[in-house]
Protein backbone atom coordinates (compact mmCIF):
# COMPACT_ATOMS: atom_id res chain seq x y z
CA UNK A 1 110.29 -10.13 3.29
CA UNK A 2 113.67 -9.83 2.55
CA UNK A 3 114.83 -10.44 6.39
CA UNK A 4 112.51 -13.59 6.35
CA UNK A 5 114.72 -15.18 3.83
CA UNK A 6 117.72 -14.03 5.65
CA UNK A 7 116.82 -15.48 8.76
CA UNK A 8 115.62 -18.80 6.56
CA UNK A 9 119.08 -18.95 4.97
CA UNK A 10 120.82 -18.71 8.51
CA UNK A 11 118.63 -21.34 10.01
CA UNK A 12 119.37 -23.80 7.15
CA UNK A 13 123.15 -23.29 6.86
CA UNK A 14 122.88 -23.43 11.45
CA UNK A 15 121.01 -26.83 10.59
CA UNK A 16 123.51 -28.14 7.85
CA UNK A 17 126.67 -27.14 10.06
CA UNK A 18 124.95 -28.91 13.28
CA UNK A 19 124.40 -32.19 11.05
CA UNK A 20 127.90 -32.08 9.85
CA UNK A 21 129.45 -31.36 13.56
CA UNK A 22 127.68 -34.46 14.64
CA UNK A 23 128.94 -36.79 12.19
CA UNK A 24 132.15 -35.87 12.54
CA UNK A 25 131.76 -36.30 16.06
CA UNK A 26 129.92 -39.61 15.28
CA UNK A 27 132.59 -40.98 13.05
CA UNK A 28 135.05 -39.89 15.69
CA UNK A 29 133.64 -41.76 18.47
CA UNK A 30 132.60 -44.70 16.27
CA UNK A 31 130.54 -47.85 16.50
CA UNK A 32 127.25 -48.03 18.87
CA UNK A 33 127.56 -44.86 21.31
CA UNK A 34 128.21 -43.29 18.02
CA UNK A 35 124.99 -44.23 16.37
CA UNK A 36 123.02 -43.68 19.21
CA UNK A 37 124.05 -40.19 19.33
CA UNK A 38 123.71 -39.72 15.62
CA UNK A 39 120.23 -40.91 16.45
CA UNK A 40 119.61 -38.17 18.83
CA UNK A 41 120.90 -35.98 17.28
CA UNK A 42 119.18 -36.56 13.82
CA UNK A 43 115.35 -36.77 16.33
CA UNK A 44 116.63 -33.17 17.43
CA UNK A 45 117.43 -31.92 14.06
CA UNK A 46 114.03 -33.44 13.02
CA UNK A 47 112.32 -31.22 15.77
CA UNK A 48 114.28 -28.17 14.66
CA UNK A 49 113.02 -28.75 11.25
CA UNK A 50 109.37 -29.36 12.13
CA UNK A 51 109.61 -26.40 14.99
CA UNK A 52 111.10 -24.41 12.21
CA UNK A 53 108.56 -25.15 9.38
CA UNK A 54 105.79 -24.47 12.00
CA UNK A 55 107.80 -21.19 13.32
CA UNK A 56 107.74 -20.23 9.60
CA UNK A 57 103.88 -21.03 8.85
CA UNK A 58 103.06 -19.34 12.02
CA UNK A 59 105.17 -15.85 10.68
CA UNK A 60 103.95 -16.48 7.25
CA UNK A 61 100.56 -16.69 8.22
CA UNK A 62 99.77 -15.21 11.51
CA UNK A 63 100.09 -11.41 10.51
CA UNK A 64 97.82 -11.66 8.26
CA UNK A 65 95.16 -13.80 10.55
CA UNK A 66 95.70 -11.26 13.45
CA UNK A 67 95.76 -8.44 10.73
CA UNK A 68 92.20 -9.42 10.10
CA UNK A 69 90.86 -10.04 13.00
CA UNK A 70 92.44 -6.98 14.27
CA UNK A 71 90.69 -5.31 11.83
CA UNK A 72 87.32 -6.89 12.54
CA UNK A 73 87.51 -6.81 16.45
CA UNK A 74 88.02 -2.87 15.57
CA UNK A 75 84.98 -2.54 13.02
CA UNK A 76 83.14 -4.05 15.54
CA UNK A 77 84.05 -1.78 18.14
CA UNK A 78 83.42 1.22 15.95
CA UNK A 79 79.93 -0.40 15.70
CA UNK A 80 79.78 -0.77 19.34
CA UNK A 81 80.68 3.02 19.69
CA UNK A 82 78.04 4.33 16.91
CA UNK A 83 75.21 1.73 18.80
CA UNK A 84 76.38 3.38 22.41
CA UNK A 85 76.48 7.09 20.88
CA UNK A 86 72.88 6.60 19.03
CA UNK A 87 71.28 4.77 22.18
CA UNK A 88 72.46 7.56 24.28
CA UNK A 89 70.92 10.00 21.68
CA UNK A 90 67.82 8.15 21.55
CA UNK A 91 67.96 7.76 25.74
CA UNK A 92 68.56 11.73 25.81
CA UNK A 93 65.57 12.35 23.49
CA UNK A 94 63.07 9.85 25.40
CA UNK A 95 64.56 11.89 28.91
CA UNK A 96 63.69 15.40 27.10
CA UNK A 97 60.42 14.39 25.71
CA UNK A 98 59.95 13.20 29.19
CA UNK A 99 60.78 16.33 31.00
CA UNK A 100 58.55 18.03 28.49
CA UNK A 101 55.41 15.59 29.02
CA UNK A 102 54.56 17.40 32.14
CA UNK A 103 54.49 20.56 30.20
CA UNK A 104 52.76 19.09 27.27
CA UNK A 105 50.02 17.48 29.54
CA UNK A 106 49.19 21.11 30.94
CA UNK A 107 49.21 22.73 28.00
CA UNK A 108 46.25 20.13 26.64
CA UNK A 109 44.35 20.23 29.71
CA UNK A 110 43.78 24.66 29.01
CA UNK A 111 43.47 23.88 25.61
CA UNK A 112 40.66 21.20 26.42
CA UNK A 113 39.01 24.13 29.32
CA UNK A 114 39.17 26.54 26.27
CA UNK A 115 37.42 24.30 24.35
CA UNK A 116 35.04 22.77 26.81
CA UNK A 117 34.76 26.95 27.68
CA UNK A 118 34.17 27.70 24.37
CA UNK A 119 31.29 25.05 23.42
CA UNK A 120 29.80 26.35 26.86
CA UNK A 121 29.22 29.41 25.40
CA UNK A 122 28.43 28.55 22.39
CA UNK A 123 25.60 26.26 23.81
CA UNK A 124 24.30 29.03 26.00
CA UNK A 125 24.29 31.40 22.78
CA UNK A 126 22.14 28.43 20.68
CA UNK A 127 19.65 28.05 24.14
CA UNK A 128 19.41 31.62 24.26
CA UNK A 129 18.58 32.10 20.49
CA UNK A 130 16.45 29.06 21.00
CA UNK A 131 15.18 30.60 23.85
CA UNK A 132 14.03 33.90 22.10
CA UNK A 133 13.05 32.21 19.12
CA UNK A 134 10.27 29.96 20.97
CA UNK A 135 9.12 33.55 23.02
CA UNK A 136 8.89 35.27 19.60
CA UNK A 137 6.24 31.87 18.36
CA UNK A 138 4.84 32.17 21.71
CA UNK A 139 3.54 35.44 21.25
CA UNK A 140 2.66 35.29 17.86
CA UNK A 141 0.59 32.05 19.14
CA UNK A 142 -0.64 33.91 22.10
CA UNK A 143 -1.67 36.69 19.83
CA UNK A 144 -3.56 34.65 17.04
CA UNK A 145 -5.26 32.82 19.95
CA UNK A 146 -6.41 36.43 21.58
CA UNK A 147 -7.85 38.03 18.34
CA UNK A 148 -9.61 34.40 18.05
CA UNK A 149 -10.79 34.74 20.84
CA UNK A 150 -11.92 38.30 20.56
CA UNK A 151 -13.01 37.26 17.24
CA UNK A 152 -15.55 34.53 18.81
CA UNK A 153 -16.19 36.95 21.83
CA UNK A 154 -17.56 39.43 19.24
CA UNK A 155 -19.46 36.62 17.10
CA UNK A 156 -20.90 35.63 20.35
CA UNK A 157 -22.56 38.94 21.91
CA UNK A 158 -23.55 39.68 18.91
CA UNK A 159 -25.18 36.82 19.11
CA UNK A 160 -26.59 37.36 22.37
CA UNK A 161 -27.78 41.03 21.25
CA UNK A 162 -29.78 39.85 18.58
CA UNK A 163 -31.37 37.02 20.97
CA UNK A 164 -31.77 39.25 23.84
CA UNK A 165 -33.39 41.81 21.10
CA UNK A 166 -35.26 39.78 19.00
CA UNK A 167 -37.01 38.03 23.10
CA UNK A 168 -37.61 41.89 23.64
CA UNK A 169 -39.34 42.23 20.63
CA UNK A 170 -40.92 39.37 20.70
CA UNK A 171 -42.43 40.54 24.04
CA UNK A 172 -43.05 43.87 23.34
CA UNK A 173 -44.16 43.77 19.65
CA UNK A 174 -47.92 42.56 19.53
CA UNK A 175 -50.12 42.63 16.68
CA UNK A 176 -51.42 46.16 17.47
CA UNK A 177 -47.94 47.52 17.89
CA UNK A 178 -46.64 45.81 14.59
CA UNK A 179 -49.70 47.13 12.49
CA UNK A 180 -48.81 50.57 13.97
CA UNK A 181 -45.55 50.75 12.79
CA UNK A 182 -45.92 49.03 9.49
CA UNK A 183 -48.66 52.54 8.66
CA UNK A 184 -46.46 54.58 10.03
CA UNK A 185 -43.86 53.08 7.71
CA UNK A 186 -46.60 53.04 4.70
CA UNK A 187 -47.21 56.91 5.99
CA UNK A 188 -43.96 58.05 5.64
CA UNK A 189 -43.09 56.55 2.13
CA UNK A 190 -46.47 58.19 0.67
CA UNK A 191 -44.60 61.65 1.70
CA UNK A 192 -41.63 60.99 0.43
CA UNK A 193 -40.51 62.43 -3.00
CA UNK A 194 -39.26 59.70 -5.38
């Protein structure tokens, strides 16, 4: 700061020196020539004081301006850096879980054939039970149906015995024979003790 107002102290005592050169050099020469180098001169000293005011603005402002966008253009490099360094993270998960889908897939497929194994066997176990369990009715069925049958076998030649006996005695009991046995019968309760 201090060397800023230095150098603006030297420029303005450069300037003031310059403008009093040329008027002494004016006055010396006098009249037109004179002027018109006064003239010059004073367009030049003009541009030296415009040049310097902009020189001034430019060193009064400028640090600051490129300070800041120094200071941004670097934020937003940093930015660029942790974007790059996280997409190459994300890139070298994605590439790992990639590597590993091969390994994944397989490793589903034998747990799906030990499944699908499994509920193979387990169907086989519920048909076999199933299996056993409609045998077991089966014969139980097979057996009511038998002593039924045996049942209605029996019913029927007994049946058929008392038919086929009571045609025999039909035909062989006549009148004679029946009056027979009912005095034998008559014969042997009269001997009998009560």
């Amino acid at each position: 700061m201090r060397a800023k107002r230095i150098l603006l102290a030297l420029a303005s005592a450069v300037i003031a020196a310059l403008f009093l050169t040329l008027r002494a050099q004016a006055a010396e020469e006098g009249g037109a020539a004179g002027a018109e180098t006064a003239t010059e001169i004073f367009k030049w000293i003009n541009f030296a004081i415009v040049a310097g005011a902009l020189l001034w603005v430019c060193l009064k402002k400028a640090p600051g301006f490129f300070r800041g966008r120094a200071e941004v253009i670097s934020s937003a490099i940093t930015k660029a850096g942790s974007a790059v360094a996280a997409a190459d993270a994300q890139l070298h998960d994605a590439e790992t879980k990639l590597a590993n889908l091969e390994k994944e897939v397989a490793e589903l497929r034998a747990f799906a054939g030990r499944e699908a194994a499994a509920e193979v066997e387990r169907i086989r176990m519920a048909t076999q039970s199933e299996m056993e369990k409609i045998a077991a009715a089966a014969k139980a069925e097979i057996g009511a149906a038998e002593r039924a049958a045996r049942l209605e076998l029996k019913a029927l030649a007994a049946k058929l015995a008392v038919e086929g006996a009571e045609s025999l005695l039909t035909k062989q009991l006549t009148a004679q024979v029946q009056a027979g046995l009912v005095s034998n019968f008559v014969k042997s309760l009269e001997g009998a003790p009560n």
